[in-house]
Protein backbone atom coordinates (compact mmCIF):
# COMPACT_ATOMS: atom_id res chain seq x y z
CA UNK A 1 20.11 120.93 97.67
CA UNK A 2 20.98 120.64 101.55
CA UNK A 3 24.47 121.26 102.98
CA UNK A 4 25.10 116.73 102.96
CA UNK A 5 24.60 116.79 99.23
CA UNK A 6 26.82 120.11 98.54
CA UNK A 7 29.50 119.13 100.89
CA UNK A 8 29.73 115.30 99.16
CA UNK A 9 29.66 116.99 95.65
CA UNK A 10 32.38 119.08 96.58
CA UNK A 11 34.29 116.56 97.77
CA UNK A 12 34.30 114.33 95.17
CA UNK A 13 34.80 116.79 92.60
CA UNK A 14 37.68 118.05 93.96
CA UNK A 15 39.31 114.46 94.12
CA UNK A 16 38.28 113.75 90.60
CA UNK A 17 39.40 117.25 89.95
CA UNK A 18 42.96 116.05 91.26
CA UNK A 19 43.39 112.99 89.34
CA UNK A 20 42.76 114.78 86.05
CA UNK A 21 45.09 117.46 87.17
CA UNK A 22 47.73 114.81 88.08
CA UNK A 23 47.23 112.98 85.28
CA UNK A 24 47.03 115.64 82.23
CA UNK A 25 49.09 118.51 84.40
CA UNK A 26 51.66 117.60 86.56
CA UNK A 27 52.59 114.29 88.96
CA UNK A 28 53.03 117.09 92.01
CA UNK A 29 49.01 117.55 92.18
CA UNK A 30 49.75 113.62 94.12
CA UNK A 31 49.67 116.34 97.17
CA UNK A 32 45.81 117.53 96.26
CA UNK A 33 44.38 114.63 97.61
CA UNK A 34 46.26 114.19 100.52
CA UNK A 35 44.99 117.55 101.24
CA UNK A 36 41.02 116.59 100.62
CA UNK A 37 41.70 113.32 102.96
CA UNK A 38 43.14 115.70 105.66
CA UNK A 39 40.05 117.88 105.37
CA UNK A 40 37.80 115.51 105.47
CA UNK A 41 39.62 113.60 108.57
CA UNK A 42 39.44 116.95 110.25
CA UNK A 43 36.08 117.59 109.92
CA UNK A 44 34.98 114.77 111.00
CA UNK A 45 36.81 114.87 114.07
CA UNK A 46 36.26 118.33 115.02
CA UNK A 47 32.46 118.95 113.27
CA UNK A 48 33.91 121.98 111.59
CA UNK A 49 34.01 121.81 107.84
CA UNK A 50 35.06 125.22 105.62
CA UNK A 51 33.20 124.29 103.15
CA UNK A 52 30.28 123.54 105.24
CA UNK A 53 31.08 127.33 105.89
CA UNK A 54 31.28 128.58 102.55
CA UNK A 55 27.86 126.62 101.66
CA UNK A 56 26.21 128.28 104.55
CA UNK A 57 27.55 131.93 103.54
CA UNK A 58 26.25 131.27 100.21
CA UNK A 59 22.85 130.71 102.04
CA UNK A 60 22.82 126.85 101.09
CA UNK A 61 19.89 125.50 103.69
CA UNK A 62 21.35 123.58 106.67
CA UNK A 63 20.90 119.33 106.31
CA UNK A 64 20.77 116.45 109.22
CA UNK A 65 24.71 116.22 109.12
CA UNK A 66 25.35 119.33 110.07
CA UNK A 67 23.06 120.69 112.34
């Protein structure tokens, strides 16, 4: 699995992760999301994505989106 896949699996399982947690937890994890769409706005914008980094420390092999 390349860096493209792991990044878009981590992204949507963290926004499926908040709706869950919003909707069996509490109606404050409405702020979760907001958070994912900022992160995902900034990396876009700036080409630097933690998770990206995170992937790559775990020695996850670089894909076409982020080389």
């Amino acid at each position: 699995m390349t860096f493209n896949r792991c990044v878009l699996l981590f992204g949507g399982a963290m926004t499926l992760l908040s709706v869950l947690l919003k909707t069996h937890v509490s109606p404050c994890f409405d702020w979760f999301p907001v958070f994912i769409s900022a992160n995902l706005i900034q990396s876009s914008v700036t080409g630097c994505c933690p998770a990206a980094s995170a992937f790559c420390a775990l020695g996850i092999k670089k894909g076409y989106a982020f080389e």
